[in-house]
N, C-alpha and C. Protein backbone atom coordinates (compact mmCIF):
# COMPACT_ATOMS: atom_id res chain seq x y z
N UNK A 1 106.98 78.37 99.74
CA UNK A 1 106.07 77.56 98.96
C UNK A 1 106.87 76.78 97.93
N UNK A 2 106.91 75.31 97.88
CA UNK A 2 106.78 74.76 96.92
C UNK A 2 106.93 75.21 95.15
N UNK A 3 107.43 74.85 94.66
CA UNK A 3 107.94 75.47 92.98
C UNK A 3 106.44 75.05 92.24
N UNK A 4 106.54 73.91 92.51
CA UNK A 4 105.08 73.08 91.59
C UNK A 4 103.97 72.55 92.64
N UNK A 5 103.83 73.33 93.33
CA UNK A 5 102.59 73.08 94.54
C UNK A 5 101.66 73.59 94.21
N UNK A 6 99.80 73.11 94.04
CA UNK A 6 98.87 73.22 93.40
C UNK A 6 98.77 75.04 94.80
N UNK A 7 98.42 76.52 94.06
CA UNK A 7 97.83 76.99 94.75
C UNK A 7 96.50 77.24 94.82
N UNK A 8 95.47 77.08 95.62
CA UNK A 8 93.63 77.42 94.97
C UNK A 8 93.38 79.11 94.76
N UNK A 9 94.16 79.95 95.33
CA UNK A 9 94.34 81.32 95.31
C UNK A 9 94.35 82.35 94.12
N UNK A 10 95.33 81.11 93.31
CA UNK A 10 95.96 81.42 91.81
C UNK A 10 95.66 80.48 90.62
N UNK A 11 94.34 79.84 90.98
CA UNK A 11 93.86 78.95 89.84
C UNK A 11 93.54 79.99 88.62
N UNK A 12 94.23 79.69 87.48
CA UNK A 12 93.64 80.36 86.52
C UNK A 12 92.32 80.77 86.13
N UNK A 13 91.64 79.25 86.17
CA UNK A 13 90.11 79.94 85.73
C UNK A 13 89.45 81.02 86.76
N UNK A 14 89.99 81.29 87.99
CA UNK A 14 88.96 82.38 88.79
C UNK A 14 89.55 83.77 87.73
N UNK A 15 90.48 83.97 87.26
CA UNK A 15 90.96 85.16 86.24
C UNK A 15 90.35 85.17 84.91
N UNK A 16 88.60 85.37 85.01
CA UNK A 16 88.11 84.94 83.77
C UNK A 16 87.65 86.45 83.22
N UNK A 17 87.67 87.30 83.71
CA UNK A 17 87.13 88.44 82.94
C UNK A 17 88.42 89.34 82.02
N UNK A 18 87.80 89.89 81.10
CA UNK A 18 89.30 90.42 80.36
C UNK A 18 89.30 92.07 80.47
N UNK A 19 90.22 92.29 81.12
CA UNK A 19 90.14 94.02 81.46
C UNK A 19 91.29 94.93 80.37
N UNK A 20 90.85 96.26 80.24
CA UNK A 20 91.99 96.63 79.73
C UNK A 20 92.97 97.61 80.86
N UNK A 21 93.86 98.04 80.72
CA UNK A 21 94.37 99.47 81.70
C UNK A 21 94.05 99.96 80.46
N UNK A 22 93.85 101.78 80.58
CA UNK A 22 94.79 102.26 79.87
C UNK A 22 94.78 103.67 80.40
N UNK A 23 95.46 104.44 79.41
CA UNK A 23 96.05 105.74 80.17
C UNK A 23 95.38 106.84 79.40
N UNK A 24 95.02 107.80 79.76
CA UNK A 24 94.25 108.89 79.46
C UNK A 24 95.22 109.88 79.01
N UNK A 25 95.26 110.55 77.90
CA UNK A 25 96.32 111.09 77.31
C UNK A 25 95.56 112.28 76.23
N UNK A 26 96.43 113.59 77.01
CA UNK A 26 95.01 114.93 75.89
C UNK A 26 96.02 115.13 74.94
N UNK A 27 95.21 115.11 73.38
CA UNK A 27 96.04 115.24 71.85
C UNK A 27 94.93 116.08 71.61
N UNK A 28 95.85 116.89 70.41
CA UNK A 28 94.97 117.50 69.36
C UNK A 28 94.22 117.08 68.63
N UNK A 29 93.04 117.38 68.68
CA UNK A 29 92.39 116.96 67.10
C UNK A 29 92.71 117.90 65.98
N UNK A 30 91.50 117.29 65.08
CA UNK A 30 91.99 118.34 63.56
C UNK A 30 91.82 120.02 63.53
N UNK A 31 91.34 120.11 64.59
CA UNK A 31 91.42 121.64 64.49
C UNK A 31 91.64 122.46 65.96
N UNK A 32 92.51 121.57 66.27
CA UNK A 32 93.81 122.27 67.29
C UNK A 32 93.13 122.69 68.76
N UNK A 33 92.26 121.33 69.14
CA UNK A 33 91.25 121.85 70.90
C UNK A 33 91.97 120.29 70.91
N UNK A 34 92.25 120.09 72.50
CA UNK A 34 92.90 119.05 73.34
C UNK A 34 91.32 118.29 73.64
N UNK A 35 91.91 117.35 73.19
CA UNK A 35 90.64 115.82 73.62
C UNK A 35 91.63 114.89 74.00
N UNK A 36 90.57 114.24 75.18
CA UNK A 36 91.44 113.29 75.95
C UNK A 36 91.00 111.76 75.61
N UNK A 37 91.90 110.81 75.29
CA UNK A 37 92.31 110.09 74.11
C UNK A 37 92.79 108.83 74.67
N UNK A 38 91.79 107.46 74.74
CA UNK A 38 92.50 106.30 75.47
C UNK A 38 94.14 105.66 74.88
N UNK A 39 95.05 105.93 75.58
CA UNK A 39 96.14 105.15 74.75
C UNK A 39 96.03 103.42 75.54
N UNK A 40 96.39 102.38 75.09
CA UNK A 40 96.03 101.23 75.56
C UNK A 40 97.58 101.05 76.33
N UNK A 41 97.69 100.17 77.54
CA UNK A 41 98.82 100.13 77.90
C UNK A 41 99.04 98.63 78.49
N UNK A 42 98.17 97.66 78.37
CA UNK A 42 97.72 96.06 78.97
C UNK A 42 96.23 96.04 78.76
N UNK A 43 96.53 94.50 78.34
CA UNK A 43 95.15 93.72 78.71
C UNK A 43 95.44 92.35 79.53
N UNK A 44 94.42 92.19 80.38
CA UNK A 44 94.56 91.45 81.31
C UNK A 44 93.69 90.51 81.34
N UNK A 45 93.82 89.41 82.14
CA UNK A 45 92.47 88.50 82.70
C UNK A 45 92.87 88.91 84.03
N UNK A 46 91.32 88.76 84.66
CA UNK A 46 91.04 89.50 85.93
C UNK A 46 89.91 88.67 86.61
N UNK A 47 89.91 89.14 87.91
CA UNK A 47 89.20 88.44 88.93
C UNK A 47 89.10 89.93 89.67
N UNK A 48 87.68 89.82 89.69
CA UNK A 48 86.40 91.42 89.79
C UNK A 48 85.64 90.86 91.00
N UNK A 49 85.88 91.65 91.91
CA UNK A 49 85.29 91.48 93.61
C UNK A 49 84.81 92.66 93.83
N UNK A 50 83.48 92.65 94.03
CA UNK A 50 82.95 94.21 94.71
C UNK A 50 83.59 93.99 96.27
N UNK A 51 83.82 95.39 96.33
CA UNK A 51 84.22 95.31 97.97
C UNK A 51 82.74 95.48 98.91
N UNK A 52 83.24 94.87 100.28
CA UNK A 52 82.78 94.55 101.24
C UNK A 52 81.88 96.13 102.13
N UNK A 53 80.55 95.86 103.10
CA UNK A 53 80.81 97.56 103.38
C UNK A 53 81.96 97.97 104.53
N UNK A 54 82.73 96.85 104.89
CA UNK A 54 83.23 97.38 105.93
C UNK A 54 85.05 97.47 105.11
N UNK A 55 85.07 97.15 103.74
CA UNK A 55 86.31 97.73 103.15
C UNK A 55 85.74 98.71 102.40
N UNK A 56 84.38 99.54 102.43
CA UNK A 56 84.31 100.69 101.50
C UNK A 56 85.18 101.62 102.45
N UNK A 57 85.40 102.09 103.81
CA UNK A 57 85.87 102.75 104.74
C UNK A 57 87.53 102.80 104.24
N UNK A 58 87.99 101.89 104.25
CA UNK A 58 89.70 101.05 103.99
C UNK A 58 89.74 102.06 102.59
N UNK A 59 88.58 101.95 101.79
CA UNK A 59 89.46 102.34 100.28
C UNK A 59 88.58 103.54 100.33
N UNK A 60 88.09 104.49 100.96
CA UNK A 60 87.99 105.66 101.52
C UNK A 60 87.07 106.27 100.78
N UNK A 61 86.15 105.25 100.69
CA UNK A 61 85.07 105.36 99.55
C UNK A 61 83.67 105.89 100.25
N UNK A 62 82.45 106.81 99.62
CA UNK A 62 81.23 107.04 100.23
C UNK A 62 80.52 105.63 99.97
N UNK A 63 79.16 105.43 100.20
CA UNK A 63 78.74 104.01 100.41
C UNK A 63 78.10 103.70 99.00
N UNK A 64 77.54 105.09 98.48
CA UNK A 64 76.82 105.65 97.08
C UNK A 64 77.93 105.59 95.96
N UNK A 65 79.21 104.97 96.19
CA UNK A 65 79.76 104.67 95.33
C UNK A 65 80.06 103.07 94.80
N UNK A 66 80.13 102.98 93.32
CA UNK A 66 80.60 101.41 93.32
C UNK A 66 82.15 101.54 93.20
N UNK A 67 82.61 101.17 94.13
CA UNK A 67 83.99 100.47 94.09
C UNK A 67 84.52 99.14 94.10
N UNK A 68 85.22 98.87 93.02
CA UNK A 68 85.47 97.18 93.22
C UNK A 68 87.23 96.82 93.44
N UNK A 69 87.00 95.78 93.22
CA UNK A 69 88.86 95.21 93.36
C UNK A 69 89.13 94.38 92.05
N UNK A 70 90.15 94.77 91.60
CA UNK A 70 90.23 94.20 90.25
C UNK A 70 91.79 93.13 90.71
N UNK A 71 91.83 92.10 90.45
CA UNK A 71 93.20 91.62 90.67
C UNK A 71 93.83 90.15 89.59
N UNK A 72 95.20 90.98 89.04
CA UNK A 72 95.53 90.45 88.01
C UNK A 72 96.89 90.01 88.42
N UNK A 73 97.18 89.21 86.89
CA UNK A 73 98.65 89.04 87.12
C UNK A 73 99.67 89.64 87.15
N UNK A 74 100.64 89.76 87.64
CA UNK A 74 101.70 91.06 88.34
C UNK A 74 102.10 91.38 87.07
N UNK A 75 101.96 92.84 87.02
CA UNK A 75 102.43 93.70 85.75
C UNK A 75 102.92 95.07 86.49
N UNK A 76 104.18 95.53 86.03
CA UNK A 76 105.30 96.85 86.07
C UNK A 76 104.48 97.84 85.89
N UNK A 77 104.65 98.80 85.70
CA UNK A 77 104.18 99.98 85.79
C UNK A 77 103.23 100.61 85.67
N UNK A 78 101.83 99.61 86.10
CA UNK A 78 100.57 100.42 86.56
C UNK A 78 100.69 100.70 87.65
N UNK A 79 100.16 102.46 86.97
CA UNK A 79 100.13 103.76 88.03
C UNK A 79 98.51 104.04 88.04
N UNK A 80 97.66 105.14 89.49
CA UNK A 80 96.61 104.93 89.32
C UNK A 80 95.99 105.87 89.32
N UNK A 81 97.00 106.60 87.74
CA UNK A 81 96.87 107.80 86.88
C UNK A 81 96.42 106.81 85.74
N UNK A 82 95.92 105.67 85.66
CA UNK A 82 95.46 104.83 84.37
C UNK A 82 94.12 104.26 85.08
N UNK A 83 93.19 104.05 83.79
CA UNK A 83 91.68 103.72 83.84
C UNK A 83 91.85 102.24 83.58
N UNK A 84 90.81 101.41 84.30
CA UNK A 84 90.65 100.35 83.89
C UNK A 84 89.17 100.43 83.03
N UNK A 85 89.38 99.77 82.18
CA UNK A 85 88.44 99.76 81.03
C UNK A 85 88.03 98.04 80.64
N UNK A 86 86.30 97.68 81.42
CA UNK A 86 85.61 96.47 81.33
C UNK A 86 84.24 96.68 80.90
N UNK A 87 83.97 95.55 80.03
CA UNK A 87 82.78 95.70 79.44
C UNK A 87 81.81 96.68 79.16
N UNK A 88 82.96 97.64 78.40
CA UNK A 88 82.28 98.50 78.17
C UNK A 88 82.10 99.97 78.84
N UNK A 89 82.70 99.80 80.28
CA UNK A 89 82.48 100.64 81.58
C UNK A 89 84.08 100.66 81.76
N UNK A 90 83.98 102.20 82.43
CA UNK A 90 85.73 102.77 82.77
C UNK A 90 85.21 103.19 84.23
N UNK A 91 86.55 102.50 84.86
CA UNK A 91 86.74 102.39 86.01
C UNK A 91 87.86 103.22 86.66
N UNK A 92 88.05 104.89 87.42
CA UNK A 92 89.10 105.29 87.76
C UNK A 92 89.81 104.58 89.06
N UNK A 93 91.34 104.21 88.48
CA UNK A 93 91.86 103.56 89.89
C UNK A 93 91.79 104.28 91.01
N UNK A 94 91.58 104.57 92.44
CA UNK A 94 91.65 105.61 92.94
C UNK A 94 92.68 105.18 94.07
N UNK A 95 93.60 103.92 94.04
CA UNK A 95 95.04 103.93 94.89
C UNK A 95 95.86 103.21 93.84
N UNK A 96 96.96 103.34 94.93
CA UNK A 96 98.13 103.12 93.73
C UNK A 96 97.75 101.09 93.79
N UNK A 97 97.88 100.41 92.71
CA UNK A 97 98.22 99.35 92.73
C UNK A 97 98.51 98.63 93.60
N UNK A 98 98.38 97.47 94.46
CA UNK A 98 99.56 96.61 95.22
C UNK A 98 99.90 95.44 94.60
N UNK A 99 101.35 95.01 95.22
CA UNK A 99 101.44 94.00 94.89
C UNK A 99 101.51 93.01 96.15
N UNK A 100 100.57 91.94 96.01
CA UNK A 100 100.23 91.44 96.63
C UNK A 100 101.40 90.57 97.68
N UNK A 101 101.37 90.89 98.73
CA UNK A 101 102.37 89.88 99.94
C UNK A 101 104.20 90.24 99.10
N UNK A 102 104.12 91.01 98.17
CA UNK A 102 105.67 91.71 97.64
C UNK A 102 105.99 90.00 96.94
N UNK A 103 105.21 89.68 96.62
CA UNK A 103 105.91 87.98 95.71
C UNK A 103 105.94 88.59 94.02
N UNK A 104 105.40 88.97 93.30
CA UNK A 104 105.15 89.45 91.95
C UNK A 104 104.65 88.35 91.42
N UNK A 105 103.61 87.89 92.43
CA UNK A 105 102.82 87.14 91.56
C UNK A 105 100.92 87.78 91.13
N UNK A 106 100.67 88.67 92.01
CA UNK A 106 98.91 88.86 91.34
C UNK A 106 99.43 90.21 92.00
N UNK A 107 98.34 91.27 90.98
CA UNK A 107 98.41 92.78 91.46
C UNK A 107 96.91 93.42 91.60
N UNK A 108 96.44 93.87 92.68
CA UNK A 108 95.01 94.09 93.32
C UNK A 108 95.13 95.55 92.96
N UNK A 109 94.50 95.75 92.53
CA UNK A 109 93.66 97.39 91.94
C UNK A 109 92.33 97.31 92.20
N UNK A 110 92.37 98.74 93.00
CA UNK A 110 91.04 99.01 93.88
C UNK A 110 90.74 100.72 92.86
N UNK A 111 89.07 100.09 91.87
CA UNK A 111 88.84 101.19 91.31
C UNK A 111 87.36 101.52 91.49
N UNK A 112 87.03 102.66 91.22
CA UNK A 112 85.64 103.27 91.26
C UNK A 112 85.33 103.41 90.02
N UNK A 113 83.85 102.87 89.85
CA UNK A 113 83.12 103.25 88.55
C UNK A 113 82.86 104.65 88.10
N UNK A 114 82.86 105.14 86.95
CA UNK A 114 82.64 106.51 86.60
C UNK A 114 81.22 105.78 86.39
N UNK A 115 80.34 107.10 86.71
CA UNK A 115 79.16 107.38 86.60
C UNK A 115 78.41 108.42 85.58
């Protein structure tokens, strides 16, 4: 591809929602019982696709679940031991990250809503 070739794939504005990762981490409180504790680790703009029913099967999902696809711009070391956290609602990743076609340009995270 082209250096400065228009892509429609990677138009910015479809990356309009703002997500956070972050990582779930158990600390003490003040009187010494483990609570589990958002540490923040990215915020993103994102492009939010419910999956399809014939990719609920692919991401090994029951049908009674919401699972979506979250896909951002390529970022290092999300693992999918980290929550995505949108409007309000936390989302457990339930595969590891990809990166899309191995270019490091957009990274697709496939997560399930906690209920």
């Amino acid at each position: 591809m082209k250096q400065n070739k228009y892509n429609p794939n990677f138009h910015s504005g479809l990356f309009r929602n703002r997500i956070s990762i972050v990582e779930m981490v158990d600390e003490p409180d003040e009187i010494g019982n483990q609570i589990e504790v958002e540490r923040p680790v990215k915020q993103a703009w994102a492009m939010i696709k419910t999956l399809k029913g014939s990719e609920y099967f692919k991401a090994s999902s029951v049908r009674g679940e919401r699972t979506y696809r979250f896909i951002t711009h390529y970022t290092e070391g999300i693992t999918n031991k980290m929550v995505v956290k949108y409007d309000g609602r936390l989302f457990d990743i339930i595969e590891p990250p990809i990166n899309d076609d191995e270019m490091n340009h957009t990274l697709t995270i496939i997560a399930k809503e906690r209920v």
